[in-house]
PDB file of N, CA and C in Angstrom:
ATOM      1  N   UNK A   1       9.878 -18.437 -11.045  1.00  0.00           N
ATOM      2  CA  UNK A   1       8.928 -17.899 -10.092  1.00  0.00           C
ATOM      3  C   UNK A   1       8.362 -19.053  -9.262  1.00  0.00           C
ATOM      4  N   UNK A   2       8.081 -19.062  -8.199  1.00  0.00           N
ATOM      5  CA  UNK A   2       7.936 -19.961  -7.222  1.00  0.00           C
ATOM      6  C   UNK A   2       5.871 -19.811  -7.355  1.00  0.00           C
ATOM      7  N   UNK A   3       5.689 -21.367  -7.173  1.00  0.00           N
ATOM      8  CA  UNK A   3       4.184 -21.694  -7.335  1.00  0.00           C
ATOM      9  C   UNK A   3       3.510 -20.594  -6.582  1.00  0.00           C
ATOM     10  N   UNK A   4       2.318 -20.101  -6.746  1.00  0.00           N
ATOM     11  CA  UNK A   4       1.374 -19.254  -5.773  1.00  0.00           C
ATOM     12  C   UNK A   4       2.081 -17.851  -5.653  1.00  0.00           C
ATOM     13  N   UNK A   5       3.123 -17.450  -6.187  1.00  0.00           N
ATOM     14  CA  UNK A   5       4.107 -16.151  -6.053  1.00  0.00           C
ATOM     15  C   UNK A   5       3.182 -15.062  -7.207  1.00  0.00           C
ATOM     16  N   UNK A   6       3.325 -14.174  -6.814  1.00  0.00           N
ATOM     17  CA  UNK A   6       2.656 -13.051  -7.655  1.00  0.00           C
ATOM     18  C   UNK A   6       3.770 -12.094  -8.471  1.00  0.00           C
ATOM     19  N   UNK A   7       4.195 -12.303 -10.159  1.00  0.00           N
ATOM     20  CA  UNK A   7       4.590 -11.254 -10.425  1.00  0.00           C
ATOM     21  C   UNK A   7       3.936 -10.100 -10.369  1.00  0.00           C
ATOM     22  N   UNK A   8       5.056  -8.768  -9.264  1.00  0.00           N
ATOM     23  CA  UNK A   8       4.616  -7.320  -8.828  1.00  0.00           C
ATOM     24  C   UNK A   8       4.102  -6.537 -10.562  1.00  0.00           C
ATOM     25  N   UNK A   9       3.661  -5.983 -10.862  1.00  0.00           N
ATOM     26  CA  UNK A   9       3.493  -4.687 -11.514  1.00  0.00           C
ATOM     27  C   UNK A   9       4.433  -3.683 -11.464  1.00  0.00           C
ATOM     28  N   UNK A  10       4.822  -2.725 -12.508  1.00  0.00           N
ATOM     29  CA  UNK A  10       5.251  -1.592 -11.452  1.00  0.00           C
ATOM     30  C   UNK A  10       4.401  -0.358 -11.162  1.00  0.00           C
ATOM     31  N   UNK A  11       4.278  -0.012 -10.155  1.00  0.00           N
ATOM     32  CA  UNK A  11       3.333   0.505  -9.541  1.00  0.00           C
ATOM     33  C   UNK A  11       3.828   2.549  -9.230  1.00  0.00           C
ATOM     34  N   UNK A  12       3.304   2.914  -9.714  1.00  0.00           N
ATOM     35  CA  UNK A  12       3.364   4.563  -8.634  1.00  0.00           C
ATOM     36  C   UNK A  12       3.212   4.742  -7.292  1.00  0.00           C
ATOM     37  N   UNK A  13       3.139   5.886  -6.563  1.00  0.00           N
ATOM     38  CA  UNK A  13       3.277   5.733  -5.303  1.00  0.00           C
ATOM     39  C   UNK A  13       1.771   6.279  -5.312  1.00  0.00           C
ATOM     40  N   UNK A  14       1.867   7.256  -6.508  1.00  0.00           N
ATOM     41  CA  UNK A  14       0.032   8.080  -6.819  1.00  0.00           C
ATOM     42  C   UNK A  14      -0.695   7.096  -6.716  1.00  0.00           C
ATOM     43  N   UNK A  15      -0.515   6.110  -7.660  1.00  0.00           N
ATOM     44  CA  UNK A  15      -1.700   4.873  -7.691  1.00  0.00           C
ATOM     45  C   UNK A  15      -1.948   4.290  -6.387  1.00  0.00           C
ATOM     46  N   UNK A  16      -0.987   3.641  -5.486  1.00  0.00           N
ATOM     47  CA  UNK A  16      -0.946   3.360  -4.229  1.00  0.00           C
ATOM     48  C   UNK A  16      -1.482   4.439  -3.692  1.00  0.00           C
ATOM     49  N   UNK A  17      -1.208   5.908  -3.283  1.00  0.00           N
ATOM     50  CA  UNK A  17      -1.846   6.120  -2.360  1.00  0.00           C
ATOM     51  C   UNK A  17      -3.053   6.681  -2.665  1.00  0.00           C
ATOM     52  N   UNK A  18      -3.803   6.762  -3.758  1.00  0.00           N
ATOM     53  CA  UNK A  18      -5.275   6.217  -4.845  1.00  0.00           C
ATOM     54  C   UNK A  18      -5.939   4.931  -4.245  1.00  0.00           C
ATOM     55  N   UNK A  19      -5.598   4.319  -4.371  1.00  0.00           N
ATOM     56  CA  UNK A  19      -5.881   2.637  -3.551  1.00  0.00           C
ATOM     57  C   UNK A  19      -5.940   2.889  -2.142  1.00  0.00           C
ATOM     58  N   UNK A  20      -5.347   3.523  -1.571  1.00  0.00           N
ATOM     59  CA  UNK A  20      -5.252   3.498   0.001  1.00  0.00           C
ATOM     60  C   UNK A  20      -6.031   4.327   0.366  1.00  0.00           C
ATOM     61  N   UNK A  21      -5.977   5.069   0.037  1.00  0.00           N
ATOM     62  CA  UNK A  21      -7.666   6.243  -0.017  1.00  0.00           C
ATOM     63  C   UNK A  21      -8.759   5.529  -0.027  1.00  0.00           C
ATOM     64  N   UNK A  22      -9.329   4.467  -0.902  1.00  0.00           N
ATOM     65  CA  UNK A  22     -10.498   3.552  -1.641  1.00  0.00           C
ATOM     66  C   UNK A  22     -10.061   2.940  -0.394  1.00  0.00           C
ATOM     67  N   UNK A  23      -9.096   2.415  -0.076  1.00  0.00           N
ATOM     68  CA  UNK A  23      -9.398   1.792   1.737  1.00  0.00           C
ATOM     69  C   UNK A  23      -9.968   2.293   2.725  1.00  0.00           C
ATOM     70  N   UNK A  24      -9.930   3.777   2.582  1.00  0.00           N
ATOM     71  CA  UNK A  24     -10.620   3.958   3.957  1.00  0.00           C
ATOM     72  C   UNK A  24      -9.095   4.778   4.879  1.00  0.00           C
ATOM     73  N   UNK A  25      -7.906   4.981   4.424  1.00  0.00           N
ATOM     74  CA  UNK A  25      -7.077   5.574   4.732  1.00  0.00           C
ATOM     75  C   UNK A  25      -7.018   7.157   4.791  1.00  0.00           C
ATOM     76  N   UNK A  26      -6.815   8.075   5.760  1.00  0.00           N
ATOM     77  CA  UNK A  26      -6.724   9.416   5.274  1.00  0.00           C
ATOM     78  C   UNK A  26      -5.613  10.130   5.755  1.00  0.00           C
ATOM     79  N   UNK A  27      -5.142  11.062   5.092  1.00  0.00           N
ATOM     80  CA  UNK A  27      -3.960  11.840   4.852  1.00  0.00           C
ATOM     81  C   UNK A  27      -3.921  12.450   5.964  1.00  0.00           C
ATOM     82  N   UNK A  28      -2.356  12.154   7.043  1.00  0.00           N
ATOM     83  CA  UNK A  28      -2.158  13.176   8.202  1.00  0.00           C
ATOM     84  C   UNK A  28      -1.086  13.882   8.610  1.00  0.00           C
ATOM     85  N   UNK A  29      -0.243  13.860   6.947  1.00  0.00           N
ATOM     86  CA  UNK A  29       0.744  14.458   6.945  1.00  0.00           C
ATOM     87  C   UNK A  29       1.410  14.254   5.333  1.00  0.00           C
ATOM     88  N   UNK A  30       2.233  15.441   4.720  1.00  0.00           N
ATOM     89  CA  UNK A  30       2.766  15.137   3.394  1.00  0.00           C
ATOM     90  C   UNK A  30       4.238  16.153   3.928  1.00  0.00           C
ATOM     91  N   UNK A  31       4.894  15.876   3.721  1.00  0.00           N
ATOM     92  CA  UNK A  31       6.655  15.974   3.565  1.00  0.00           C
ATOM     93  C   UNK A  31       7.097  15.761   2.688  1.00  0.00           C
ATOM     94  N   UNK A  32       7.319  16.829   1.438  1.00  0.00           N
ATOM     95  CA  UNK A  32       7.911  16.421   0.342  1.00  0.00           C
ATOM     96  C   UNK A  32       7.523  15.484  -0.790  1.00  0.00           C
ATOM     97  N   UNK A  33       8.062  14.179  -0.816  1.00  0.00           N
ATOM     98  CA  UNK A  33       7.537  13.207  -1.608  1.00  0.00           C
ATOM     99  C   UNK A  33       6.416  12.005  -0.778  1.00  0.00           C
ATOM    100  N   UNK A  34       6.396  12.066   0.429  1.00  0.00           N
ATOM    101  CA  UNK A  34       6.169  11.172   1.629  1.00  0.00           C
ATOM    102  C   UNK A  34       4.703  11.559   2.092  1.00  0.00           C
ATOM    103  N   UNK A  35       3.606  10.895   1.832  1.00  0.00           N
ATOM    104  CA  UNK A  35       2.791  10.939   2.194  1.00  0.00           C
ATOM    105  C   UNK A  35       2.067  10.109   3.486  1.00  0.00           C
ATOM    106  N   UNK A  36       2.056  10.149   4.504  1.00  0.00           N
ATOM    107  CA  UNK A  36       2.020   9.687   5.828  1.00  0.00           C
ATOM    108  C   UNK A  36       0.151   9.202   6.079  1.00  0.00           C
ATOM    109  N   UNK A  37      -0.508   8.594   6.113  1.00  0.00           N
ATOM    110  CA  UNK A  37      -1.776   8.381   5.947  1.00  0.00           C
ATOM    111  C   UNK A  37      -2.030   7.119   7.501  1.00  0.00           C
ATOM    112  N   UNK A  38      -3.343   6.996   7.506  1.00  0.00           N
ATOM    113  CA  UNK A  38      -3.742   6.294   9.152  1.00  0.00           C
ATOM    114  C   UNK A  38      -4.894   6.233   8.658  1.00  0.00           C
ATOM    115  N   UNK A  39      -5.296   4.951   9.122  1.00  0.00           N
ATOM    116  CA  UNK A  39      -6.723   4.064   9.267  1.00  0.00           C
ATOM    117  C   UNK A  39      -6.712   3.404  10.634  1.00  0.00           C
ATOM    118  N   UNK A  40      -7.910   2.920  11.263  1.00  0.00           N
ATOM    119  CA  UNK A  40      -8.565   2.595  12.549  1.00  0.00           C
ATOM    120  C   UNK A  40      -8.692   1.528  11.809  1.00  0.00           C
ATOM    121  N   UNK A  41      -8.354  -0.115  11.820  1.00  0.00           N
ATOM    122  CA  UNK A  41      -8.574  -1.490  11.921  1.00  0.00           C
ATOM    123  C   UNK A  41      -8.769  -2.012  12.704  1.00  0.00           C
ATOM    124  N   UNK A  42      -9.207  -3.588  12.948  1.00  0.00           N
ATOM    125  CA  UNK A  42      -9.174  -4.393  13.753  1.00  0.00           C
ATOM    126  C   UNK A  42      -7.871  -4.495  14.351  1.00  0.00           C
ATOM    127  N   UNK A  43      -7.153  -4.200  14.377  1.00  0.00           N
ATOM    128  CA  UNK A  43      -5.558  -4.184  15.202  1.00  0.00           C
ATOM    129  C   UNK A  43      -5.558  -3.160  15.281  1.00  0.00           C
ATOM    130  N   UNK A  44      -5.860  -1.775  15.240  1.00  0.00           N
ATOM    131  CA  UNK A  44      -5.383  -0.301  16.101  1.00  0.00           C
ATOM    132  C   UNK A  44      -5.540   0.255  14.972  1.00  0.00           C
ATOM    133  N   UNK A  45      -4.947   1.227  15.376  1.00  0.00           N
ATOM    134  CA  UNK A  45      -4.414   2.269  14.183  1.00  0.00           C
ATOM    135  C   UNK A  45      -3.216   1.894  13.363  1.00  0.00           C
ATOM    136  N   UNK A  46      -3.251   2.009  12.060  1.00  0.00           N
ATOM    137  CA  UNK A  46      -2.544   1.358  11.385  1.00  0.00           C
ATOM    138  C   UNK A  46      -1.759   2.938  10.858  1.00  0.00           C
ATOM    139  N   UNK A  47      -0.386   2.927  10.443  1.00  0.00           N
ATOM    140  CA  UNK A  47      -0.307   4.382  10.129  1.00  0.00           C
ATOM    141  C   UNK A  47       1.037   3.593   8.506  1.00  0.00           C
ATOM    142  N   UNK A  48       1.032   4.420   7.948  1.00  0.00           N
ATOM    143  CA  UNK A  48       2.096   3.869   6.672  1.00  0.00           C
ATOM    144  C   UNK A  48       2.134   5.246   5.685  1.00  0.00           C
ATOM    145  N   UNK A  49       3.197   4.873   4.903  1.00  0.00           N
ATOM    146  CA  UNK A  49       3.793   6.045   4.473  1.00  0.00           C
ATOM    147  C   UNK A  49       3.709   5.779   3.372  1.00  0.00           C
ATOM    148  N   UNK A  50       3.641   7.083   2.452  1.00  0.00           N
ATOM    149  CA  UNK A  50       3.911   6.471   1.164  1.00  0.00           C
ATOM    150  C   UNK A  50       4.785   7.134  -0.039  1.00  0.00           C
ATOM    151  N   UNK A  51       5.275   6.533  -0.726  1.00  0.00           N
ATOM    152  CA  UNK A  51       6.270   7.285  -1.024  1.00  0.00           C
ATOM    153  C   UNK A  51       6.147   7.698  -2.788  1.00  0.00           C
ATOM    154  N   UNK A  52       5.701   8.670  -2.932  1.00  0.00           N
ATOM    155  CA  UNK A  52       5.107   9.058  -4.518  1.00  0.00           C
ATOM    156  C   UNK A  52       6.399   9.466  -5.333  1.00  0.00           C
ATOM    157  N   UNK A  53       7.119   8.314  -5.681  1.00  0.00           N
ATOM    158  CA  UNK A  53       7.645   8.873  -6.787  1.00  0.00           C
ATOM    159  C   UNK A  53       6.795   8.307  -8.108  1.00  0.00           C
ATOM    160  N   UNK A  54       8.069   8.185  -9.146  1.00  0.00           N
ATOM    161  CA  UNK A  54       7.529   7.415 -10.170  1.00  0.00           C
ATOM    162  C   UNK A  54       7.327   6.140 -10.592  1.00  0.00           C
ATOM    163  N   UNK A  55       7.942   5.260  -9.901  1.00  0.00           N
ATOM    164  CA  UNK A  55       7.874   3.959 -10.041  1.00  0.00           C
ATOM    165  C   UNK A  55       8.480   3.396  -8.458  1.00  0.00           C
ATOM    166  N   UNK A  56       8.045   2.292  -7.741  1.00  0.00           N
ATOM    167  CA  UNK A  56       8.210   1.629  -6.723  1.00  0.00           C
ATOM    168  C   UNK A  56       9.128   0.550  -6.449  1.00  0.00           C
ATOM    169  N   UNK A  57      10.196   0.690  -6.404  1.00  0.00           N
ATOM    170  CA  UNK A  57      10.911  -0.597  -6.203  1.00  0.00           C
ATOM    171  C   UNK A  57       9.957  -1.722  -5.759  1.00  0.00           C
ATOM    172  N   UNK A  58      10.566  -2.864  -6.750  1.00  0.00           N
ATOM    173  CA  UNK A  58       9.476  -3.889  -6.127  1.00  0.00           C
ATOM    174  C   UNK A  58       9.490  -4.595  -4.533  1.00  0.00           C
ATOM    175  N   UNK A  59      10.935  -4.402  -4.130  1.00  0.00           N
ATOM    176  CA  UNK A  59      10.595  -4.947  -2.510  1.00  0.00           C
ATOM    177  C   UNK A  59       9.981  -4.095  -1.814  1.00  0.00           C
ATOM    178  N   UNK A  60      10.068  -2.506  -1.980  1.00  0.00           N
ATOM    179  CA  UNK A  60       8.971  -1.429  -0.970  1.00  0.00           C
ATOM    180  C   UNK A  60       7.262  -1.859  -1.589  1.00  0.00           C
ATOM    181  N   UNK A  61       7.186  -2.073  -2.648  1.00  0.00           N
ATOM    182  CA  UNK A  61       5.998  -2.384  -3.015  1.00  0.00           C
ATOM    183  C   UNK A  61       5.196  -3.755  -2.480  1.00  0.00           C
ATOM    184  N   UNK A  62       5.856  -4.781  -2.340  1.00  0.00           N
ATOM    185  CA  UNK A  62       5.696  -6.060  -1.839  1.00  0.00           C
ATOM    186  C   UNK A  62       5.649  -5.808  -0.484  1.00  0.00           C
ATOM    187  N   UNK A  63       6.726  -5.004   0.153  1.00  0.00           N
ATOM    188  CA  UNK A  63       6.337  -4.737   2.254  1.00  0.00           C
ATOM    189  C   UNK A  63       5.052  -4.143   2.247  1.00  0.00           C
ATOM    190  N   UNK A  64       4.905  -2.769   1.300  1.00  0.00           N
ATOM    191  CA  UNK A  64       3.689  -1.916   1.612  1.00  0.00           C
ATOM    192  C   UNK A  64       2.211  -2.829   1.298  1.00  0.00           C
ATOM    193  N   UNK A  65       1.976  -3.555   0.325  1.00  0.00           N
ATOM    194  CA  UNK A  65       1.173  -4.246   0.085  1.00  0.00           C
ATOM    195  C   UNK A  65       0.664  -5.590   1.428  1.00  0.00           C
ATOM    196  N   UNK A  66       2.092  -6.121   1.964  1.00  0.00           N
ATOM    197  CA  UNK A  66       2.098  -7.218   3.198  1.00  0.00           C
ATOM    198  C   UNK A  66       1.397  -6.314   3.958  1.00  0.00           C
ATOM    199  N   UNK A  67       1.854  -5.223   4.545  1.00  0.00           N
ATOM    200  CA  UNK A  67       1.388  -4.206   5.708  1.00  0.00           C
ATOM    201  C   UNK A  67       0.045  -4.489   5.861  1.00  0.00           C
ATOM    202  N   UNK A  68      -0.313  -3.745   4.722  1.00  0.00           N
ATOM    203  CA  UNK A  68      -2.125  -2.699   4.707  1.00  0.00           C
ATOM    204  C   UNK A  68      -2.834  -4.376   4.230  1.00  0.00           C
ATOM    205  N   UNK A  69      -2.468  -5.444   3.676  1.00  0.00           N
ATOM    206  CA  UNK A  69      -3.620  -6.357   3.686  1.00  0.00           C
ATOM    207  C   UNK A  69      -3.371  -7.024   5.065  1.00  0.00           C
ATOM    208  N   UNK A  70      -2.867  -6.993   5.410  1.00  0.00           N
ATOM    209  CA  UNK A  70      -2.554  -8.156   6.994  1.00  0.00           C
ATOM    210  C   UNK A  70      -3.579  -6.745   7.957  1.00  0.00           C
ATOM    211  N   UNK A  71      -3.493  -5.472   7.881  1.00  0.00           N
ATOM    212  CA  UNK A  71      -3.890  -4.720   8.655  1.00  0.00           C
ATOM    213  C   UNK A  71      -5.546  -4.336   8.210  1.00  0.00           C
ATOM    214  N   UNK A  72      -6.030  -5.046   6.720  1.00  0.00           N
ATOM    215  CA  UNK A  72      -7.468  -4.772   6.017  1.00  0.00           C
ATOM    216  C   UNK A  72      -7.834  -6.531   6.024  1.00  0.00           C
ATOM    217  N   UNK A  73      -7.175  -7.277   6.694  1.00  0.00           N
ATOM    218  CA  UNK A  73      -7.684  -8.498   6.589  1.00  0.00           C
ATOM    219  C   UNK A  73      -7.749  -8.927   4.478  1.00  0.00           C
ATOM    220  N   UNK A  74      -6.836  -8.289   3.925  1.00  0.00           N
ATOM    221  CA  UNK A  74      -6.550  -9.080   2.190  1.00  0.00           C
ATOM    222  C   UNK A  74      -5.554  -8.834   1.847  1.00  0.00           C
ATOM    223  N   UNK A  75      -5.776 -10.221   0.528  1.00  0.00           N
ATOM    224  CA  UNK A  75      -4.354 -10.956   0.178  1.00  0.00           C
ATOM    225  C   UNK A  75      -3.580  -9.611  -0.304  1.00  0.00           C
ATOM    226  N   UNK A  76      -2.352  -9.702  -0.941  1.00  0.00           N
ATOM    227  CA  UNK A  76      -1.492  -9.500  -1.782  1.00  0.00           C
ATOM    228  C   UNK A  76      -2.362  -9.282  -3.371  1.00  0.00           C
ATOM    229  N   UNK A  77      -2.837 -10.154  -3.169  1.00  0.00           N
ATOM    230  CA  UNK A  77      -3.474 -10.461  -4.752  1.00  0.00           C
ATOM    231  C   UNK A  77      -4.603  -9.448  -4.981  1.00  0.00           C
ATOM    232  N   UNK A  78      -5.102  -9.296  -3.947  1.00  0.00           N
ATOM    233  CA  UNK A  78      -6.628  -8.731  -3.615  1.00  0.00           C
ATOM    234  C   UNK A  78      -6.462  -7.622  -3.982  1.00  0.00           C
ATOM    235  N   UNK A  79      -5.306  -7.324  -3.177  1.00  0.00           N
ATOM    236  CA  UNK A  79      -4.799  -5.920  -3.721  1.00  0.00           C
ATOM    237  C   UNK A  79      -4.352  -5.158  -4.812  1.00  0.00           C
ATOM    238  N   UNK A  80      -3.721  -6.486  -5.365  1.00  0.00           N
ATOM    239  CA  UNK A  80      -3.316  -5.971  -6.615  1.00  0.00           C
ATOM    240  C   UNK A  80      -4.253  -6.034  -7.350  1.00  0.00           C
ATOM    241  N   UNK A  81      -5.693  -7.029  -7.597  1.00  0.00           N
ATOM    242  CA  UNK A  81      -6.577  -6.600  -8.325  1.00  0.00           C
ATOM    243  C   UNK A  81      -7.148  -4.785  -8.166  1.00  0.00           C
ATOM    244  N   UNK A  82      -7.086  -4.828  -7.132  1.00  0.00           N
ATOM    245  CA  UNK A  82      -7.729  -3.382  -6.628  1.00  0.00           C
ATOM    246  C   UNK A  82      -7.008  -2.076  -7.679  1.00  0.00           C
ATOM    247  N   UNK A  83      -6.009  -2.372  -7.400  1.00  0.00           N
ATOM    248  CA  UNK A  83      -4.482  -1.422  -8.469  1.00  0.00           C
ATOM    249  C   UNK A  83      -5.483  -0.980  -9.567  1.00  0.00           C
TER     250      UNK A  83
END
């Protein structure tokens, strides 16, 4: 593992979009497994999807996490404390 690197968790998509809710995110569309959600940030409207199965591949989990802290101004880490 490379210095400062965060081993992921594995994560739900429930728990994530649990967390993204506690952001300040709200629901503006559900399709199936795909939950579609939008927040107003300092950069626009931020819109992201989420995908509720049972467990998260760790590279969709690592993009979705980059997204929403670069778009909430926190880390990776921040976030995952939040989890």
């Amino acid at each position: 593992m490379k210095p400062g690197s965060l081993k992921l968790p594995q994560v739900s998509g429930r728990r994530l979009f649990r967390l993204f809710t506690r952001l300040g995110y709200k629901t503006i569309q559900q399709r199936g497994s795909h939950i579609q959600m939008k927040k107003r940030t300092r950069l626009g409207t931020h819109r992201i999807t989420v995908v509720v199965h049972q467990t998260l591949a760790k590279g969709t989990l690592h993009d979705v996490l980059s997204r929403v802290g670069k778009n909430n101004n926190l880390s990776r880490a921040e976030l995952l404390k939040m989890l």
